[in-house]
Protein backbone atom coordinates (compact mmCIF):
# COMPACT_ATOMS: atom_id res chain seq x y z
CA UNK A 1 31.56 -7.33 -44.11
CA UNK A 2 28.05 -6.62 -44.77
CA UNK A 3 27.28 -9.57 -43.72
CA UNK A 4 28.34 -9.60 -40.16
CA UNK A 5 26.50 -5.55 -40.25
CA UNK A 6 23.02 -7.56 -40.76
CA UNK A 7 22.81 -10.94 -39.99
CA UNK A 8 21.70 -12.23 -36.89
CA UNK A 9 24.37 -13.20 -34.68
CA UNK A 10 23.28 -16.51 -34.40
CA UNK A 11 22.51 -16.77 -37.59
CA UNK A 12 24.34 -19.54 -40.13
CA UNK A 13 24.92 -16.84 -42.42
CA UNK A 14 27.22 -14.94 -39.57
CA UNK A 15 28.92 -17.60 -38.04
CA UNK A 16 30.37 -18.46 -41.86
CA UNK A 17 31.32 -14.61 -42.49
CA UNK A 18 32.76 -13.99 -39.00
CA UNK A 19 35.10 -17.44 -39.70
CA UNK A 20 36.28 -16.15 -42.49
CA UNK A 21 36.97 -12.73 -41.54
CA UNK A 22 38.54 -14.07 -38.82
CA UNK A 23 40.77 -16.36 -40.80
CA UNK A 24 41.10 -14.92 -44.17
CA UNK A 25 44.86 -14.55 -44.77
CA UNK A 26 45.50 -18.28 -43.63
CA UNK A 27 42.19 -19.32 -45.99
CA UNK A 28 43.86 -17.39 -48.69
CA UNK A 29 46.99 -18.97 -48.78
CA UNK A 30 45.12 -22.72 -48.07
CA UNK A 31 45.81 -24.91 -50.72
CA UNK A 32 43.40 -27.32 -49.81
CA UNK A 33 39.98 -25.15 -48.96
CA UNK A 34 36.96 -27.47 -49.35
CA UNK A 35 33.59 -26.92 -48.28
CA UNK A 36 33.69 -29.58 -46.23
CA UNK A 37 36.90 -27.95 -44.78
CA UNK A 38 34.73 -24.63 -44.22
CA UNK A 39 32.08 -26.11 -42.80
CA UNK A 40 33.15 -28.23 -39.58
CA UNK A 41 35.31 -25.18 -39.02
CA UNK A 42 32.20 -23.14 -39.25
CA UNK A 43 30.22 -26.19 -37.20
CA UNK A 44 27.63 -26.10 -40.06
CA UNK A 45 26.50 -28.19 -43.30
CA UNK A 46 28.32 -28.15 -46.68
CA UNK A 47 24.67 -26.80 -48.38
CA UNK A 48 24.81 -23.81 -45.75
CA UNK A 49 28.67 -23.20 -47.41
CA UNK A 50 26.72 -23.31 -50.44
CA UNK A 51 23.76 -20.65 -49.39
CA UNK A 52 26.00 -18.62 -47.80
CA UNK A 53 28.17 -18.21 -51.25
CA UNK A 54 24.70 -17.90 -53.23
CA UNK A 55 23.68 -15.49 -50.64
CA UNK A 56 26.62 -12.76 -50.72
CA UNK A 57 26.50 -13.18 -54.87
CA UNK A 58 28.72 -15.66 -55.63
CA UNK A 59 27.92 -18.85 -58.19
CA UNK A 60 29.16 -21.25 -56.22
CA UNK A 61 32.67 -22.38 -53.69
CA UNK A 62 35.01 -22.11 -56.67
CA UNK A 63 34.05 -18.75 -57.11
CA UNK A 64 34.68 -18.18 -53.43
CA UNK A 65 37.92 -19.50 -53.10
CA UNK A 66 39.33 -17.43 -56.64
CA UNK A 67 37.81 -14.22 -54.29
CA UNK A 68 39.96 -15.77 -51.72
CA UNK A 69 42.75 -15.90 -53.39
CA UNK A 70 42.55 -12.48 -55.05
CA UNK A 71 41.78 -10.78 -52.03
CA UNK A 72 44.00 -7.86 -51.10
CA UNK A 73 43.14 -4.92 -47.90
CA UNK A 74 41.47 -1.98 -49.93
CA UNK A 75 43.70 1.28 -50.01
CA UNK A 76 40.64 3.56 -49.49
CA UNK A 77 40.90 3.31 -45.73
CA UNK A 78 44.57 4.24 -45.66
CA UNK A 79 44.65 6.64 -48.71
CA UNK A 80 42.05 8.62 -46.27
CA UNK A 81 44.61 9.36 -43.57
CA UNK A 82 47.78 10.65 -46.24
CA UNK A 83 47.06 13.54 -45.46
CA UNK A 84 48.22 13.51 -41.61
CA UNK A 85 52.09 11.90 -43.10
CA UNK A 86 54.92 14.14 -41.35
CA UNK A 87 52.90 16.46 -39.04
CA UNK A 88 53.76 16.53 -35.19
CA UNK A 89 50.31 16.83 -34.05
CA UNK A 90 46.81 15.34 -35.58
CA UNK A 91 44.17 18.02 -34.47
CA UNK A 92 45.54 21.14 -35.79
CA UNK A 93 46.37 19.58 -39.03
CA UNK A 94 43.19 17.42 -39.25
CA UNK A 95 40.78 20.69 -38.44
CA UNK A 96 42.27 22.69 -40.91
CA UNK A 97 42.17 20.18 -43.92
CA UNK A 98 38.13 19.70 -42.81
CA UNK A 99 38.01 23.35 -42.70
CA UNK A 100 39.22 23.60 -46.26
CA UNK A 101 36.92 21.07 -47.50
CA UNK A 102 33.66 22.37 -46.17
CA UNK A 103 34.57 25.39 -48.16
CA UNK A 104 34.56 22.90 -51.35
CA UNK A 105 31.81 21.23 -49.89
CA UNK A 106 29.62 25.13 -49.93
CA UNK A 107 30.69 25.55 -53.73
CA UNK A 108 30.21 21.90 -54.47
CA UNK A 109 26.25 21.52 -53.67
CA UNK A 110 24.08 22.83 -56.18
CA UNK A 111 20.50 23.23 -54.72
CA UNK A 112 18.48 22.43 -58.27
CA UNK A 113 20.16 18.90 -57.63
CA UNK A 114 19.48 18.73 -54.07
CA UNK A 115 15.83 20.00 -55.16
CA UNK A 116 15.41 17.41 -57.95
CA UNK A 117 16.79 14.22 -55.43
CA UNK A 118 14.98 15.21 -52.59
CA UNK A 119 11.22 15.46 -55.30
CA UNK A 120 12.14 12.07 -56.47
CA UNK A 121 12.48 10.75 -52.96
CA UNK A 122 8.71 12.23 -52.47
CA UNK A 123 7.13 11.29 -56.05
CA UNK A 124 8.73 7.24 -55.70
CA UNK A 125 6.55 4.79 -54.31
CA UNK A 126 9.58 2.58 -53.32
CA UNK A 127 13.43 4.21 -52.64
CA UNK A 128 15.71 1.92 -52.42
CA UNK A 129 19.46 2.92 -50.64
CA UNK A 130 22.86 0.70 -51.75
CA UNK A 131 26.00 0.87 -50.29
CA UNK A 132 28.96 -0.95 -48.91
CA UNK A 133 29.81 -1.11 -45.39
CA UNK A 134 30.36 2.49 -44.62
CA UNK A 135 27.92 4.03 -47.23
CA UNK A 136 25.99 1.28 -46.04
CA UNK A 137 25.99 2.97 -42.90
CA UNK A 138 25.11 6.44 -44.35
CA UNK A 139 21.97 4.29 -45.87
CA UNK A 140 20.80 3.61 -42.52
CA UNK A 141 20.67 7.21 -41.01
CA UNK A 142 19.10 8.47 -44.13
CA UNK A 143 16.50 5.74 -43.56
CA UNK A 144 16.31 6.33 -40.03
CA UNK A 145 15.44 9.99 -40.46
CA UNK A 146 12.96 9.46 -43.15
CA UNK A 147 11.25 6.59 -40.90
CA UNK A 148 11.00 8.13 -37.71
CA UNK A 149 10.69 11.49 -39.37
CA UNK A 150 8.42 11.66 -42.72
CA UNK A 151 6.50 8.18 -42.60
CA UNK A 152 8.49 8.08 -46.18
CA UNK A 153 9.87 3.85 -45.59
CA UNK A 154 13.37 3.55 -47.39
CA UNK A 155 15.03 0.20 -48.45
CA UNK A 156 18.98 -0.30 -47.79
CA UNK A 157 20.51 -2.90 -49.23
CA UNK A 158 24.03 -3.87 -48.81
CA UNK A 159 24.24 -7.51 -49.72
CA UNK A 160 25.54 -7.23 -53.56
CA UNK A 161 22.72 -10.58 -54.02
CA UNK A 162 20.31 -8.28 -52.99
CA UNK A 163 21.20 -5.12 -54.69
CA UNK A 164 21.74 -6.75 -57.67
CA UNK A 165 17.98 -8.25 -57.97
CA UNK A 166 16.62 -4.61 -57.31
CA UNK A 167 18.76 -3.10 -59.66
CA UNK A 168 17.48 -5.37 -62.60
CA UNK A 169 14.16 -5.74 -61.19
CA UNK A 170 13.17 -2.39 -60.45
CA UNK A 171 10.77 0.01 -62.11
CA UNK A 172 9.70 3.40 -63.16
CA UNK A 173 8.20 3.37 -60.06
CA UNK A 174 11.01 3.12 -58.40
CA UNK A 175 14.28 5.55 -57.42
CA UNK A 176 17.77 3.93 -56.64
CA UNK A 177 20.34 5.60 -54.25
CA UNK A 178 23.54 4.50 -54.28
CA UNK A 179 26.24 5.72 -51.78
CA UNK A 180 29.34 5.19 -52.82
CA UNK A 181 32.33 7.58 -51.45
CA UNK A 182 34.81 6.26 -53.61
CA UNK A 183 32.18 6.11 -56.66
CA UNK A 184 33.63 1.90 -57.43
CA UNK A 185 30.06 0.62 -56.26
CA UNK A 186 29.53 -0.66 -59.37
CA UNK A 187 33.04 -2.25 -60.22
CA UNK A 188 32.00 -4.80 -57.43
CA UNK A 189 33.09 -8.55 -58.50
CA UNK A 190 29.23 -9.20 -57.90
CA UNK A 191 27.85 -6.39 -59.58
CA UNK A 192 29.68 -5.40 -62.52
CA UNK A 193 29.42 -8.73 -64.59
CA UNK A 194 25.22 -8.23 -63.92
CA UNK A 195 24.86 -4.94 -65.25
CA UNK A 196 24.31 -5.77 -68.87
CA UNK A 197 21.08 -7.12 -68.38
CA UNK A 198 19.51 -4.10 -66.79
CA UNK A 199 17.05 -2.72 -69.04
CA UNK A 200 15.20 1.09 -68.07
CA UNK A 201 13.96 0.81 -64.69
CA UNK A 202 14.12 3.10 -61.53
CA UNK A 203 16.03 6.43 -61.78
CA UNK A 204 19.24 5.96 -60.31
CA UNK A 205 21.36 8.30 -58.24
CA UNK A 206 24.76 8.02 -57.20
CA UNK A 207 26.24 10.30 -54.63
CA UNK A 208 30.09 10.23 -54.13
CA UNK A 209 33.28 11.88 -52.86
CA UNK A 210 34.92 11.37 -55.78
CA UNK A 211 34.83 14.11 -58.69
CA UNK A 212 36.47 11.93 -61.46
CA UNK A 213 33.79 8.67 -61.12
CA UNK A 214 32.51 7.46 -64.07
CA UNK A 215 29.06 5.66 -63.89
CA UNK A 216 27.06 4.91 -67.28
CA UNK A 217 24.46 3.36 -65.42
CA UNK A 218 23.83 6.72 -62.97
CA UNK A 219 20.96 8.80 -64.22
CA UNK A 220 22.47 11.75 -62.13
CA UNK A 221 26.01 11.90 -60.31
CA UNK A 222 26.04 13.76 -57.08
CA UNK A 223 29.43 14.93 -56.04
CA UNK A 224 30.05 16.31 -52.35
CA UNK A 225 34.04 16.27 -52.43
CA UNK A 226 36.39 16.62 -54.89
CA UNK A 227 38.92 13.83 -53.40
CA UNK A 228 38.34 10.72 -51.55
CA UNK A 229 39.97 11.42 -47.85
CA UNK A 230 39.04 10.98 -44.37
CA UNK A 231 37.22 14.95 -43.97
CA UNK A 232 34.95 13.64 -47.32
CA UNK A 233 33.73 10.71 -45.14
CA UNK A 234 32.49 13.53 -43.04
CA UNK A 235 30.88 15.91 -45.67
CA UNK A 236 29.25 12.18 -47.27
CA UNK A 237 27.52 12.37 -44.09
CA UNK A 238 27.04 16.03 -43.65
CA UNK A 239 25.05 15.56 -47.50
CA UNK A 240 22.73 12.82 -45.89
CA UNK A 241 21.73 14.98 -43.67
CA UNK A 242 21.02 17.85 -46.48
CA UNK A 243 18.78 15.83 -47.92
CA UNK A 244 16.72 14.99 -44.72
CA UNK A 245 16.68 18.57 -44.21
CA UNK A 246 15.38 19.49 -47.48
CA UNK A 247 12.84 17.08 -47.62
CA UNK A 248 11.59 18.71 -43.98
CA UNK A 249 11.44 22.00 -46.03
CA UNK A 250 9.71 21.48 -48.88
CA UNK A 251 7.42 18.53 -47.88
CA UNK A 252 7.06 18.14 -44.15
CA UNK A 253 7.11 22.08 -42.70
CA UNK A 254 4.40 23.40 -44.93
CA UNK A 255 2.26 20.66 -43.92
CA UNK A 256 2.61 21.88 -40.25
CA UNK A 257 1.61 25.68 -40.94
């Protein structure tokens, strides 16, 4: 998915992901897949297969095909909308469970933590943002704000290749963001089995929906919800844009008196 949220269109890379997308419950029960299969499917090269599997963190086609074949929808998406089983009408129901959990969200935030992210954002000389496909998303705004905003440039990352090489690589220097609503950004196939070899690097920061995570590898655990649902999607967002502001406060505005 990340893929086909920043590739190229044209690009090898996205014709490959979009295929498979496209075609993944009839790849997933092929008993046959080959790479040479894939590729005249694809209309590319068996090495591009190849790249493309090294490129979204995978050792090599037999890895691919075992994701393949273990690959089941998420229940995150769903699980969000539960809440909305057995009522008439959507609105009513779904502005008054939002209402409820802004009130968790105001009790939720402590400002020493918002204080502490928002300084580390300012004192790194590189910030790098991870997520998944909608955190992924959140990334971007919170990089577009600081951009066009602050002159303060932000890295997001969302291909788990990529995020894992910054996650060993990093330094002192460095501060790590991860987004991750349902706090499982690290149980990623991709991820996960890398994690051993990290050694001290950047400080890394995990903000969540979810009030039960449990990350060893998080220097500090940020949580804006106490349940994964569809109104904490919202307050994930409404946090981004917390920290934005707070970074106008204490770093930008005083510089404009």
């Amino acid at each position: 998915m990340n893929v086909l949220a920043t590739e190229e269109k044209n690009s090898t890379n996205y014709i490959i992901a979009s295929y498979v997308m496209s075609n993944i419950y009839t790849l997933k029960k092929s008993q046959n897949l080959t790479t040479g299969y894939l590729a005249k499917q694809c209309n590319v090269s068996k090495a591009s297969i190849s790249r493309f599997c090294r490129d979204i963190g995978i050792e090599d086609f037999y890895a691919f095909k075992y994701m393949l074949k273990n690959y089941y929808p998420t229940p995150t998406v769903t699980t969000k909308y539960t809440f909305l089983e057995n009522e008439p009408t959507v609105k009513e129901r779904f502005v008054d469970t939002f209402n409820k959990s802004l009130e968790v969200f105001q009790t939720q935030i402590k400002q020493e933590q918002l204080d502490d992210l928002t300084k580390a954002i300012h004192d790194s000389k590189r910030v790098i943002i991870m997520g998944h496909q909608q955190s992924f998303a959140m990334g971007l705004i919170l990089q577009n704000d600081f951009v066009s905003g602050f002159y303060k440039y932000m890295i997001v990352s969302g291909e788990p290749s990529e995020q894992v090489d910054y996650l060993l690589n990093s330094t002192e220097d460095d501060l790590i963001i991860v987004i991750s609503a349902t706090g499982t950004f690290f149980n990623h196939t991709f991820i996960k089995p890398k994690m051993h070899k990290r050694t001290v690097g950047a400080k890394l920061y995990m903000i969540t929906s979810n009030e039960n995570v449990d990350c060893p590898y998080a220097d500090e655990i940020i949580e804006v919800a106490k349940t994964y649902d569809y109104p904490s999607t919202i307050l994930m967002n409404m946090y981004i844009g917390l920290v934005s502001s707070n970074y106008f406060r204490l770093y930008v505005m005083n510089n404009h008196e």
